[in-house]
C-alpha atoms as a PDB file:
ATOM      1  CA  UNK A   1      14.892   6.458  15.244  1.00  0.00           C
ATOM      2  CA  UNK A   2      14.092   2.703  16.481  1.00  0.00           C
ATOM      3  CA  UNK A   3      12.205   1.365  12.962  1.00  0.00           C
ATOM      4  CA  UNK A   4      13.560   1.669   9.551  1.00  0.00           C
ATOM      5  CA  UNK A   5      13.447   4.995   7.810  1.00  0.00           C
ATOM      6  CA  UNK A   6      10.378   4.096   5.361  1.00  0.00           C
ATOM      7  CA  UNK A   7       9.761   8.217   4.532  1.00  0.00           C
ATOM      8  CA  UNK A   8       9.621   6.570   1.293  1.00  0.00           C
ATOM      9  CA  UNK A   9       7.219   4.212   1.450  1.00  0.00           C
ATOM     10  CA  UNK A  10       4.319   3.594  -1.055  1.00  0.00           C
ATOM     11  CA  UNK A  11       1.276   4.561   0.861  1.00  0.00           C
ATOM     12  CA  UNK A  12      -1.050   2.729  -1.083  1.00  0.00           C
ATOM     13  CA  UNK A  13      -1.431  -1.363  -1.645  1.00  0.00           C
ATOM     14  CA  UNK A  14      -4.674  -3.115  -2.858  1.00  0.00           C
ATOM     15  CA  UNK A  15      -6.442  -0.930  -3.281  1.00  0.00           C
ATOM     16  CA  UNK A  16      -5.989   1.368  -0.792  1.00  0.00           C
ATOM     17  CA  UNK A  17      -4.283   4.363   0.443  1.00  0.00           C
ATOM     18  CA  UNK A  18      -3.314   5.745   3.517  1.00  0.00           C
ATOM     19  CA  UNK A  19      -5.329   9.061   4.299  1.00  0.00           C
ATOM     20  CA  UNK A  20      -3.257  11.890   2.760  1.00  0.00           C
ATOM     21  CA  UNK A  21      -3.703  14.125   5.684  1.00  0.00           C
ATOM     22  CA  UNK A  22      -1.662  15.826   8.142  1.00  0.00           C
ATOM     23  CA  UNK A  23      -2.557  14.334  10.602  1.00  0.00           C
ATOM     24  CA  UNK A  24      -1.889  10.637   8.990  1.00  0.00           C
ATOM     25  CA  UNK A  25       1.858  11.908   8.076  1.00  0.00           C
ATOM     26  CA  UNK A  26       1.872  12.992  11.774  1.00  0.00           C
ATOM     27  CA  UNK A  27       0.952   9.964  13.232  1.00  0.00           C
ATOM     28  CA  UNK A  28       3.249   7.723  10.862  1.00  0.00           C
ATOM     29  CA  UNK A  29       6.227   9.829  11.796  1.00  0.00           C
ATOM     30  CA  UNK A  30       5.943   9.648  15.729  1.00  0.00           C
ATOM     31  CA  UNK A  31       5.265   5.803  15.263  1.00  0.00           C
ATOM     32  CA  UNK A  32       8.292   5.014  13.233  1.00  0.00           C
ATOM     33  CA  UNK A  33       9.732   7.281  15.546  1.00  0.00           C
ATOM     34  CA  UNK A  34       9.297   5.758  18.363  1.00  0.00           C
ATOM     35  CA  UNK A  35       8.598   1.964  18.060  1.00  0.00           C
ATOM     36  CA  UNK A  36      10.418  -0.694  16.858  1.00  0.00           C
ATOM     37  CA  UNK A  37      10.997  -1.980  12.719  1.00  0.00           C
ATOM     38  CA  UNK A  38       8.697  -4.817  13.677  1.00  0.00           C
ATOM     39  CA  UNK A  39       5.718  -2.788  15.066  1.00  0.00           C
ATOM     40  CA  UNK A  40       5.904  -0.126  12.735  1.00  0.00           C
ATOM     41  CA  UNK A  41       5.557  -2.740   9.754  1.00  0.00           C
ATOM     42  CA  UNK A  42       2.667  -4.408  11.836  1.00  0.00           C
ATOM     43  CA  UNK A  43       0.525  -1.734  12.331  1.00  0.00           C
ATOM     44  CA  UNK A  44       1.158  -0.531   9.131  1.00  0.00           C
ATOM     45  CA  UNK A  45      -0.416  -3.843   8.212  1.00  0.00           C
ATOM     46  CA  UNK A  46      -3.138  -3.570  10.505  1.00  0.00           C
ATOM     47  CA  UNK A  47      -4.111  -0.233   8.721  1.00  0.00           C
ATOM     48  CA  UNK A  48      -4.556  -2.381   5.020  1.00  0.00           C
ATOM     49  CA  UNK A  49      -5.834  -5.635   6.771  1.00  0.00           C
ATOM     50  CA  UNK A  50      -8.284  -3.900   8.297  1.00  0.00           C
ATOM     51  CA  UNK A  51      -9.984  -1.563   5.656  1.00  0.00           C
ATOM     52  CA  UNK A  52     -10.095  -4.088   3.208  1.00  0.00           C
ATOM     53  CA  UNK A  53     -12.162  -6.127   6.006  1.00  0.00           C
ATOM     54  CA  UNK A  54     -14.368  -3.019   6.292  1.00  0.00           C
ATOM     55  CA  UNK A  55     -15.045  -2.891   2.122  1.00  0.00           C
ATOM     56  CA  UNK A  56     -15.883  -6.572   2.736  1.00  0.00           C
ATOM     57  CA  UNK A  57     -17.918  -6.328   5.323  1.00  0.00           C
ATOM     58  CA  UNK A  58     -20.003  -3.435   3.963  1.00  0.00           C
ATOM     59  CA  UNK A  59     -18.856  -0.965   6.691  1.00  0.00           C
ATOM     60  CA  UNK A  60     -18.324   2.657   6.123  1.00  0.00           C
ATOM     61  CA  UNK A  61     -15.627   4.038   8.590  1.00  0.00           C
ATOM     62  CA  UNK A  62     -12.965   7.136   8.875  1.00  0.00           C
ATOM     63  CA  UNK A  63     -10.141   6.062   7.304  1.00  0.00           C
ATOM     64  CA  UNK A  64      -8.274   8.375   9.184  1.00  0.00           C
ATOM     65  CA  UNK A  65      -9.681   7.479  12.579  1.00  0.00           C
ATOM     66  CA  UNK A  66      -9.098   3.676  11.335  1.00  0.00           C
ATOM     67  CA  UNK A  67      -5.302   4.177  10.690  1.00  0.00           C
ATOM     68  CA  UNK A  68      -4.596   6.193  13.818  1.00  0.00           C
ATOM     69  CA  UNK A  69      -6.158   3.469  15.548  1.00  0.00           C
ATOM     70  CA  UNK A  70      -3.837   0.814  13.911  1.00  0.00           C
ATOM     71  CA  UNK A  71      -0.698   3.124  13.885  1.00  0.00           C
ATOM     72  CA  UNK A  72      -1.194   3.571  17.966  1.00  0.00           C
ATOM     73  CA  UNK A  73      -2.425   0.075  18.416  1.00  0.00           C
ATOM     74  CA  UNK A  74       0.702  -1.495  20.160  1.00  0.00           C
ATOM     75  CA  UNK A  75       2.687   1.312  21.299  1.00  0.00           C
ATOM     76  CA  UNK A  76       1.813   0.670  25.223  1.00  0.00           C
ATOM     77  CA  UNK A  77       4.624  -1.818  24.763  1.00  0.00           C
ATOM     78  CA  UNK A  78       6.839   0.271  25.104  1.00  0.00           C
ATOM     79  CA  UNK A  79       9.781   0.020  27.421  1.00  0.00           C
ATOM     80  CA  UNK A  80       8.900   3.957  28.794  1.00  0.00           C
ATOM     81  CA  UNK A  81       5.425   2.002  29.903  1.00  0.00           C
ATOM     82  CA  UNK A  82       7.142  -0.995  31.526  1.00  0.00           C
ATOM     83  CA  UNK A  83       6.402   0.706  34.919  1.00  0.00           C
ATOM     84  CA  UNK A  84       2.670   2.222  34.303  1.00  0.00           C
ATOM     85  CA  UNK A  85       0.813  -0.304  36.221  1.00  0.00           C
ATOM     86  CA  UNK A  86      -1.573  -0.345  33.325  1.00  0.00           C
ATOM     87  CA  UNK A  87      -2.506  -2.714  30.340  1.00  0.00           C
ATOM     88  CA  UNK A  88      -0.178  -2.190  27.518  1.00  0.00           C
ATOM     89  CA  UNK A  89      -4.088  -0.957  25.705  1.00  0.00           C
ATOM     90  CA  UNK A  90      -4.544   1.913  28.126  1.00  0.00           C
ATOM     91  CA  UNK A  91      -1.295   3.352  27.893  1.00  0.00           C
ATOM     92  CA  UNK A  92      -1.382   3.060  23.968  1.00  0.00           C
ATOM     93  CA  UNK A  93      -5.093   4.091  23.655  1.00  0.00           C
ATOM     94  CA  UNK A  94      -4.003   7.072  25.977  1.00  0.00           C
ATOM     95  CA  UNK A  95      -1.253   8.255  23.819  1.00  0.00           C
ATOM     96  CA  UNK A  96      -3.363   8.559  20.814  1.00  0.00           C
ATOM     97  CA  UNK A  97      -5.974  10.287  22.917  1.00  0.00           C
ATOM     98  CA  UNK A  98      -3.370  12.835  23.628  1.00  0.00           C
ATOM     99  CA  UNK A  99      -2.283  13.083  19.729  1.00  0.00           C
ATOM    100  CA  UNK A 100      -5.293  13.509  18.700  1.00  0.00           C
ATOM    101  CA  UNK A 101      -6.561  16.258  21.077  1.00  0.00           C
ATOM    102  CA  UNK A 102      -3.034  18.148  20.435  1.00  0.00           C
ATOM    103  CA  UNK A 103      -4.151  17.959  16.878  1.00  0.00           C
ATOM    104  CA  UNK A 104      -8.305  19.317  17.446  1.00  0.00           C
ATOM    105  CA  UNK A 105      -9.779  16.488  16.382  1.00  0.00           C
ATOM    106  CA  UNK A 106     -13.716  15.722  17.618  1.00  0.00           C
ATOM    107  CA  UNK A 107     -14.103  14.589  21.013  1.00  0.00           C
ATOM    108  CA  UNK A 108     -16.328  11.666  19.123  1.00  0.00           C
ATOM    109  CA  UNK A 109     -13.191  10.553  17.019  1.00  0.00           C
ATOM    110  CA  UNK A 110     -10.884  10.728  19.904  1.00  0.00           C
ATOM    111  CA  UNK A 111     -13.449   8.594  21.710  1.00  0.00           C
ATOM    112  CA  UNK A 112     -13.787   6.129  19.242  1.00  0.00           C
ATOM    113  CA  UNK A 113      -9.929   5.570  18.650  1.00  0.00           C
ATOM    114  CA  UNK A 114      -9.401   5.158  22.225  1.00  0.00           C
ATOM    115  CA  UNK A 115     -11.372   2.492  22.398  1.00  0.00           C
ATOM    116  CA  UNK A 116     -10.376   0.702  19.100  1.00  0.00           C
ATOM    117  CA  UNK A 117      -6.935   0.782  20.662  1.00  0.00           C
ATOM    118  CA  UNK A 118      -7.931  -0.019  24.355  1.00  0.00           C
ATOM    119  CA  UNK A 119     -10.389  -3.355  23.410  1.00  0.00           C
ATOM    120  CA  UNK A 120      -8.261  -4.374  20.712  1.00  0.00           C
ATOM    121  CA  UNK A 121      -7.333  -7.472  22.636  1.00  0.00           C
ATOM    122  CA  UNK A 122     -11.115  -8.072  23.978  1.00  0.00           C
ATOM    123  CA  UNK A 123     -12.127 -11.120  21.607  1.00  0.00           C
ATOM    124  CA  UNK A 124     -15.820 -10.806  21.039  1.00  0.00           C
ATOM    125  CA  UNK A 125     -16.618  -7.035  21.797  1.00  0.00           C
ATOM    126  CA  UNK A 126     -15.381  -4.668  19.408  1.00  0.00           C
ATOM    127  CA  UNK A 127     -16.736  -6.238  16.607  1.00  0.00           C
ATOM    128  CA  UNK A 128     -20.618  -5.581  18.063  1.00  0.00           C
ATOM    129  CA  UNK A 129     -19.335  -1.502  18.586  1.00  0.00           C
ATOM    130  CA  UNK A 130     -18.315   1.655  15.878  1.00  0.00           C
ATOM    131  CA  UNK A 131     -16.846   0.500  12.524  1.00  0.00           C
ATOM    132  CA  UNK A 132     -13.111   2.346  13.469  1.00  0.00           C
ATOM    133  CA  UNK A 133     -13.199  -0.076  16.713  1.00  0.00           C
ATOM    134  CA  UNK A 134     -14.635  -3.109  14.996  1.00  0.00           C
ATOM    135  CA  UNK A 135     -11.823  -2.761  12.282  1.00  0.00           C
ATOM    136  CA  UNK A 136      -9.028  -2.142  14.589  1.00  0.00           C
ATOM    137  CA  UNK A 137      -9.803  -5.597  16.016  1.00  0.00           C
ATOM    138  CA  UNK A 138     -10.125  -7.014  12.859  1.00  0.00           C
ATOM    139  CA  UNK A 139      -6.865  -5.881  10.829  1.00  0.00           C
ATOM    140  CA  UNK A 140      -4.723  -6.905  14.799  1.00  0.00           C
ATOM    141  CA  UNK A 141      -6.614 -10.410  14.426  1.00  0.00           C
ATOM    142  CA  UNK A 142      -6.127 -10.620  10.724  1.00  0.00           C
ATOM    143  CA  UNK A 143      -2.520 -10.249  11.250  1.00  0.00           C
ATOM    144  CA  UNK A 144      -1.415 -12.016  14.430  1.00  0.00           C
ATOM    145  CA  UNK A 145      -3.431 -15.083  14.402  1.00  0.00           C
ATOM    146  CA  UNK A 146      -5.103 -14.995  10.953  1.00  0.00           C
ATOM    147  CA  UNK A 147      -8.158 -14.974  11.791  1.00  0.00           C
ATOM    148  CA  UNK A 148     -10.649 -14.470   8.194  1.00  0.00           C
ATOM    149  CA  UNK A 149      -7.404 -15.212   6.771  1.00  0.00           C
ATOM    150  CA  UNK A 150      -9.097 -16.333   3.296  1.00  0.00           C
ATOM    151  CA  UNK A 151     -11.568 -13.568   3.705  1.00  0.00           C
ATOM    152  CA  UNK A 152      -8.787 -11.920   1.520  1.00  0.00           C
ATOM    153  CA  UNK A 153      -7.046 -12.557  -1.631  1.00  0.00           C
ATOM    154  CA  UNK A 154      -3.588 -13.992  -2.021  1.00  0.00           C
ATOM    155  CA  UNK A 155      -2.578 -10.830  -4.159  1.00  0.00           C
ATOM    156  CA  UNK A 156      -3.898  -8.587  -1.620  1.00  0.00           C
ATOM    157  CA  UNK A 157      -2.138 -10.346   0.998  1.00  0.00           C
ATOM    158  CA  UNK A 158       1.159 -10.083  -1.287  1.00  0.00           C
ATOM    159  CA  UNK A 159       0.825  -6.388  -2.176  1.00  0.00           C
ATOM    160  CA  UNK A 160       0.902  -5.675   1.219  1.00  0.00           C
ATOM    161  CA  UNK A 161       3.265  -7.873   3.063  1.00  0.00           C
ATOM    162  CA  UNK A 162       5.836  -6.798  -0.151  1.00  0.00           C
ATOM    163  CA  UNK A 163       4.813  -3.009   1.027  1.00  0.00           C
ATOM    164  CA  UNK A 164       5.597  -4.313   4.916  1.00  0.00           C
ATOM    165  CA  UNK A 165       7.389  -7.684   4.977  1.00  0.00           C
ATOM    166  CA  UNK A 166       6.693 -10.270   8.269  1.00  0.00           C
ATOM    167  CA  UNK A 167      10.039 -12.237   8.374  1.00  0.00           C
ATOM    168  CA  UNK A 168      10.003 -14.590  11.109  1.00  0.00           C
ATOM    169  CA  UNK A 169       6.798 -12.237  12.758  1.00  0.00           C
ATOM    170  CA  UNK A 170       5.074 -14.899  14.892  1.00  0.00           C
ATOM    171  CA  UNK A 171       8.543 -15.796  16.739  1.00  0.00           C
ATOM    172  CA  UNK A 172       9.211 -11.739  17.395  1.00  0.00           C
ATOM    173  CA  UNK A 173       5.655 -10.544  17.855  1.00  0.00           C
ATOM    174  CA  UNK A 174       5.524 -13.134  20.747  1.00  0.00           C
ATOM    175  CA  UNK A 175       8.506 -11.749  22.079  1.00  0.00           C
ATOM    176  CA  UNK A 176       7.561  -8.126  21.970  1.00  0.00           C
ATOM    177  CA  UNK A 177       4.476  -9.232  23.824  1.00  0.00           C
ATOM    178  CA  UNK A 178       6.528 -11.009  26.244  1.00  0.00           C
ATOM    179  CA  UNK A 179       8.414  -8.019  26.588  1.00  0.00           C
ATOM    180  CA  UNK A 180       6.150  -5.288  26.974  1.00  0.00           C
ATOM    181  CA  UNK A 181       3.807  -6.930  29.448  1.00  0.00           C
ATOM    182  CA  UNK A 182       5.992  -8.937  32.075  1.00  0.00           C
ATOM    183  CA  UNK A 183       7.401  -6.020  33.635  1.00  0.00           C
ATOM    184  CA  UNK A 184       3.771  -5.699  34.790  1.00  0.00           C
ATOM    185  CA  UNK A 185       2.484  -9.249  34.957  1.00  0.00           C
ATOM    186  CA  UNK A 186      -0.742  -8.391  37.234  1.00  0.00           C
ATOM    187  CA  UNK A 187      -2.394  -6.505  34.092  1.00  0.00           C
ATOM    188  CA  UNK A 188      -2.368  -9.936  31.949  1.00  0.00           C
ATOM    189  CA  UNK A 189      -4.940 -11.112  34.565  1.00  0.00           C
ATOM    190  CA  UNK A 190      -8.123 -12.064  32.659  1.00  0.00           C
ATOM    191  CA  UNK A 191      -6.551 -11.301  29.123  1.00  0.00           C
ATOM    192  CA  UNK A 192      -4.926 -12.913  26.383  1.00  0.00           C
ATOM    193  CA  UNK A 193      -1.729 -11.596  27.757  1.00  0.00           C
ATOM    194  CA  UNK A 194      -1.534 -14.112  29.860  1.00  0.00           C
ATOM    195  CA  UNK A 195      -0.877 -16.686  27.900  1.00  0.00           C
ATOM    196  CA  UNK A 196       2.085 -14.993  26.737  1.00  0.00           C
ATOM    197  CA  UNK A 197       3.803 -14.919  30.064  1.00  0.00           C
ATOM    198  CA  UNK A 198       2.594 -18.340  30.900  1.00  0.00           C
ATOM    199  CA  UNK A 199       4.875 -19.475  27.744  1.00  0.00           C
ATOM    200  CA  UNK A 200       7.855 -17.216  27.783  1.00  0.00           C
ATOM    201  CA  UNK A 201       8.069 -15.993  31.744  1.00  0.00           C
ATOM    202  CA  UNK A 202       9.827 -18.894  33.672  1.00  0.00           C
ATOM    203  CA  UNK A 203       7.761 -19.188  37.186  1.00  0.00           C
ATOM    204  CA  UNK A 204       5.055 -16.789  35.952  1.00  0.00           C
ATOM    205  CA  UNK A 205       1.457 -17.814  37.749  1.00  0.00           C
ATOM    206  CA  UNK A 206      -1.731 -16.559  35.988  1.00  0.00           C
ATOM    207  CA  UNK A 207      -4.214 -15.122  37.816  1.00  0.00           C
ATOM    208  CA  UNK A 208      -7.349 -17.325  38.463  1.00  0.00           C
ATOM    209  CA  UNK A 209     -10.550 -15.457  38.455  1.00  0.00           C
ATOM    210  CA  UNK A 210     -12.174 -18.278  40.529  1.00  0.00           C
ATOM    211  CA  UNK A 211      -9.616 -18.442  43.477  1.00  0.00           C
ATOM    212  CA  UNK A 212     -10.382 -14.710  43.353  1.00  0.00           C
ATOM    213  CA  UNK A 213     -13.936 -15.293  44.027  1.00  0.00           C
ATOM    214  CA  UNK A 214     -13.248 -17.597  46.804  1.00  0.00           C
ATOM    215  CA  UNK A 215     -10.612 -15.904  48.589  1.00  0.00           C
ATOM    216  CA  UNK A 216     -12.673 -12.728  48.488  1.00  0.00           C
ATOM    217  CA  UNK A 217     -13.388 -10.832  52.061  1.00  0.00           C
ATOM    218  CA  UNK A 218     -17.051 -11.826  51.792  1.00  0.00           C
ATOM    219  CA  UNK A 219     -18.212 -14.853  53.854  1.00  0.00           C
ATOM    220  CA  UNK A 220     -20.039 -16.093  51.385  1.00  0.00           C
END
């Protein structure tokens, strides 16, 4: 097991609860399973920030669909998907696809998960789409860069980073990023990503989408 043993975790925190279903226990085991201590706790986080953004905003969304979509979120970043060739979102967005059909859930749920997961690092999209992939988004954005970060209350905030602490998170989320995506530097082109390896991969050139357009085979 690569993240803490939290089998005993309190599943709920201002407010809310973590789906009491099957195929929530199922998806919380193979994450902690299989990720590290730092994602686990984030995408647990992700699960809260999000929802209570939802109640907020008025939206009504599958709070099971929502925190399979958070639990899945950043598991492309995993070292067994260093080699894919893909963006770190396809390969996680895929896995959860493949969860989700193994456990007969709708074709519209797996659909809408897979997409959560895949344009969760698309600023500007998801938001406009289902409530499941406009959440997703939102709880990943509340998180990492605090975006709506007074949107929420301070004892919200507290219930849940007590339930799933963030010690020195911006420093190692970085660094996860950093590590999941520069064994495959060409899929940062165009995406947020790439400002990670332009920080933390010595020599690392970003793709520029107008030297693409100029150096294309067309003559004009």
């Amino acid at each position: 097991m690569n993240a803490t043993d939290t089998s005993t975790d309190t599943s709920t925190a201002a407010g809310i609860s973590v789906p009491d279903t099957a195929l929530a226990a199922a998806a919380t085991e193979l994450v902690r399973d299989t990720t590290s201590e730092l994602l686990y706790h984030h995408s647990r986080r992700v699960f809260w920030f999000g929802s209570l953004q939802g109640a907020r905003r008025g939206l009504s969304f599958d709070p099971e669909l929502l925190y399979i979509g958070a639990m899945f979120h950043d598991l492309g970043l995993a070292e067994r998907f260093h080699g894919s060739g893909r963006r770190f979102e396809v390969d996680g967005a895929d896995e959860a696809r493949r969860f989700l059909r193994s456990h007969g859930v709708p074709e519209d749920g797996v659909r809408r998960v897979w997409t959560a997961i895949a344009l969760h690092t698309t600023p500007g999209v998801p938001e406009f789409m289902e409530p499941e992939v406009a959440l997703v988004t939102a709880g990943v954005e509340y998180d990492v860069l605090g975006i709506g970060y007074d949107d929420l209350t301070a004892e919200d905030r507290a219930a849940i980073t007590a339930l799933h602490p963030r010690p020195d998170f911006k420093r190692r989320i970085l660094e996860a990023f950093a590590e999941g995506v520069a064994p495959k530097p060409e899929t940062a082109f165009g995406n947020v990503k790439a400002d990670v390896l332009a920080h933390f991969v010595p020599g690392h050139t970003r793709g520029d989408f107008v030297e693409v357009i100029r150096n294309s085979p067309w003559a004009e």
